[in-house]
C-alpha atoms as a PDB file:
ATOM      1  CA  UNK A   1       6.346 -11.713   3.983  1.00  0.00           C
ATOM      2  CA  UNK A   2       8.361  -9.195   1.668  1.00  0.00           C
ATOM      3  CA  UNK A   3       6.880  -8.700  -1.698  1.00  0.00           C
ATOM      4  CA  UNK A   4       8.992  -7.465  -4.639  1.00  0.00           C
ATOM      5  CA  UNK A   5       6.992  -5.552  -7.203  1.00  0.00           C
ATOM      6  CA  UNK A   6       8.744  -4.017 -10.695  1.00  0.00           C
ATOM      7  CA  UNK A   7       9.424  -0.278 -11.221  1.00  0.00           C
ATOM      8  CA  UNK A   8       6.134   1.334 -12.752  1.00  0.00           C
ATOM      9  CA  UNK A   9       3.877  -1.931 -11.720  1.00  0.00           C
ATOM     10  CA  UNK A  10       0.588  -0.853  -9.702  1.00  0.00           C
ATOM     11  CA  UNK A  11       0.250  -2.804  -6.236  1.00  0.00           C
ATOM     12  CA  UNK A  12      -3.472  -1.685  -6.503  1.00  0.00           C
ATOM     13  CA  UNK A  13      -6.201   0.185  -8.392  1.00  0.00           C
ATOM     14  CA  UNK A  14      -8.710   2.529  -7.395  1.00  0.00           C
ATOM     15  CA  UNK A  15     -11.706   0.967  -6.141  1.00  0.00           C
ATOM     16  CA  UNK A  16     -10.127  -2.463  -5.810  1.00  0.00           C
ATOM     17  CA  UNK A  17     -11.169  -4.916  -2.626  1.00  0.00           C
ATOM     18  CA  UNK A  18      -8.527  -4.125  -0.062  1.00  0.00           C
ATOM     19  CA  UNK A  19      -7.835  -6.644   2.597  1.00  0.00           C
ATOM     20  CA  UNK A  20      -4.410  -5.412   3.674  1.00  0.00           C
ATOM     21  CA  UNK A  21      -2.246  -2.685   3.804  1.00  0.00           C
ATOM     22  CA  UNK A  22       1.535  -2.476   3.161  1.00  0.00           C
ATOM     23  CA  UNK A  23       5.153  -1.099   4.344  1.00  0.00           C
ATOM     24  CA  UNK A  24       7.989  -0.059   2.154  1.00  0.00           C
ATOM     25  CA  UNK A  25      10.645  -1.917   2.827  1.00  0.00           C
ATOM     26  CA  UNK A  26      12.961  -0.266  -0.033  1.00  0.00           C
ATOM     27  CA  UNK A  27      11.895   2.081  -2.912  1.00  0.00           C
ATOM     28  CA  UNK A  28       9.191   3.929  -3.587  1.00  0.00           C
ATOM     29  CA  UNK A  29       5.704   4.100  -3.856  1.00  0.00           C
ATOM     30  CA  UNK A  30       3.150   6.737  -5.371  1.00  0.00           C
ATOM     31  CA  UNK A  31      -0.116   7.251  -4.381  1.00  0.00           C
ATOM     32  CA  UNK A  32      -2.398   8.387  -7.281  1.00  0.00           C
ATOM     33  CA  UNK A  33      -6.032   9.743  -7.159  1.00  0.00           C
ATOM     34  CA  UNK A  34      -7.087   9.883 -11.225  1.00  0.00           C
ATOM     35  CA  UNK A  35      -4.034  11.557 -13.096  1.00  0.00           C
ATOM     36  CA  UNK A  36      -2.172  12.853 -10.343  1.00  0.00           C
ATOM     37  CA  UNK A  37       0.354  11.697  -7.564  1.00  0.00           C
ATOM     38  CA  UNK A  38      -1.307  12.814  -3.890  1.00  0.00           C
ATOM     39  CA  UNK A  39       1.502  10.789  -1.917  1.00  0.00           C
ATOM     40  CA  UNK A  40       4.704   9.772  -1.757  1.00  0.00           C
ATOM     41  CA  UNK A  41       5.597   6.663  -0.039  1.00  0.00           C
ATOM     42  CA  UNK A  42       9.323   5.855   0.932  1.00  0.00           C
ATOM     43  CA  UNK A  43      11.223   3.097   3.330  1.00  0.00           C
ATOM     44  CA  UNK A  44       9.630   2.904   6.411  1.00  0.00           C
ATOM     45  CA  UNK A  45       6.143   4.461   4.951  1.00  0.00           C
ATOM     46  CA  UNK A  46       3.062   2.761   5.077  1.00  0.00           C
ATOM     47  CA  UNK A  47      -0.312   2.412   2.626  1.00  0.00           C
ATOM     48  CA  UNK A  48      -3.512   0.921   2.208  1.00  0.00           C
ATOM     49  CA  UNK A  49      -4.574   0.814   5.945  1.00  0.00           C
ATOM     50  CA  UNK A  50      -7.835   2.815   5.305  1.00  0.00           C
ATOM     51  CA  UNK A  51      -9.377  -0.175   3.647  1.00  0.00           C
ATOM     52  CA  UNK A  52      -8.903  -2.271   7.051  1.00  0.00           C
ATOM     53  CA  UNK A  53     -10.304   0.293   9.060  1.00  0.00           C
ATOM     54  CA  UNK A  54     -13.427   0.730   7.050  1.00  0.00           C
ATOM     55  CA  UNK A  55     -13.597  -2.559   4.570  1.00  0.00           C
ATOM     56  CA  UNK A  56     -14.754  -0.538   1.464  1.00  0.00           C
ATOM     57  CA  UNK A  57     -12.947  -0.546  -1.690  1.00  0.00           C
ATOM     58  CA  UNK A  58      -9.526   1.578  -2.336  1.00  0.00           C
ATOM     59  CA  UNK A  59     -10.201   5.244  -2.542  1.00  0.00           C
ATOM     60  CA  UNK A  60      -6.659   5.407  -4.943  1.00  0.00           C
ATOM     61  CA  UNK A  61      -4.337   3.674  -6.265  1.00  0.00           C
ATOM     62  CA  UNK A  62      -0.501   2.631  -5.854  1.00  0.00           C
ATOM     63  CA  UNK A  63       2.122   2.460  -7.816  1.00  0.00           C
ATOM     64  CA  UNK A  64       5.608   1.812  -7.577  1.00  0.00           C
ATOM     65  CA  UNK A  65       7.822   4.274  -9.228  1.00  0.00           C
ATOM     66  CA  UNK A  66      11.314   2.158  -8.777  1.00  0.00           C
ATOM     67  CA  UNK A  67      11.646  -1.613  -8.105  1.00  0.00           C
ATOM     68  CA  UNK A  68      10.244  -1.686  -4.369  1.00  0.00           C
ATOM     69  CA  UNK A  69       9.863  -4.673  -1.488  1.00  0.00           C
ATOM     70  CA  UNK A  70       6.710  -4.161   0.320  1.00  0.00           C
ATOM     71  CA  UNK A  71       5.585  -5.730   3.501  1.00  0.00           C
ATOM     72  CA  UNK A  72       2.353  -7.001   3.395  1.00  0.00           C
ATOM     73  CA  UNK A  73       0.128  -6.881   6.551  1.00  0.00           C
ATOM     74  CA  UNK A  74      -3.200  -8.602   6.965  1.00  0.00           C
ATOM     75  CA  UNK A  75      -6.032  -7.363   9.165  1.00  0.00           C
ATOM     76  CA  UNK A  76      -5.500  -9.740  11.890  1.00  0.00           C
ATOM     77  CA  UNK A  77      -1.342  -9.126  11.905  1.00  0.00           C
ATOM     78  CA  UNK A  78      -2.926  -5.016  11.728  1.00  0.00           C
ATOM     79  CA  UNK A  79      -4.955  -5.719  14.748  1.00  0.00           C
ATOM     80  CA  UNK A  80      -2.259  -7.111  16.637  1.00  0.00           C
ATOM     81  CA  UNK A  81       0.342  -4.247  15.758  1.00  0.00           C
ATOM     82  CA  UNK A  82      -3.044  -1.715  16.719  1.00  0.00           C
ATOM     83  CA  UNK A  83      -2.985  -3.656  20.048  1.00  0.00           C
ATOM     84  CA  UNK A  84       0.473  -3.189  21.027  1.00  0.00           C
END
């Protein structure tokens, strides 16, 4: 399912639980370690999937620098991507 999330909104913190990961859909995403932008994410990037490979916390944060729709996939729709 598509989420919509407002320009300058974070879709997670640093540190945070992660139990999915996400695709941009439209817009844009940044991802920030402390004070500074390490990544770029645009349509057709992907995010997060680190923390359903290893199940620790977020090791940075996202934020989305326009209004952006994100797909959000769970680890068992991940594991079924991995698959095929």
């Amino acid at each position: 399912p598509d989420e919509t999330v407002a320009a300058e909104v974070g879709v997670f913190r640093l540190r945070a639980p992660g139990d999915c990961m996400y695709v941009v859909r439209t817009g844009q995403v940044d991802i920030v370690v402390g004070d500074g932008t390490v990544l770029q994410v645009g349509p057709g990037g992907a995010f997060g999937e680190l923390a359903l490979i290893d199940d620790g916390p977020r090791s940075a944060g996202a934020v989305a620098v326009e209004e952006t729709s994100l797909v959000r996939v769970d680890a068992r729709r991940f594991q079924f991507l991995v698959q095929q």
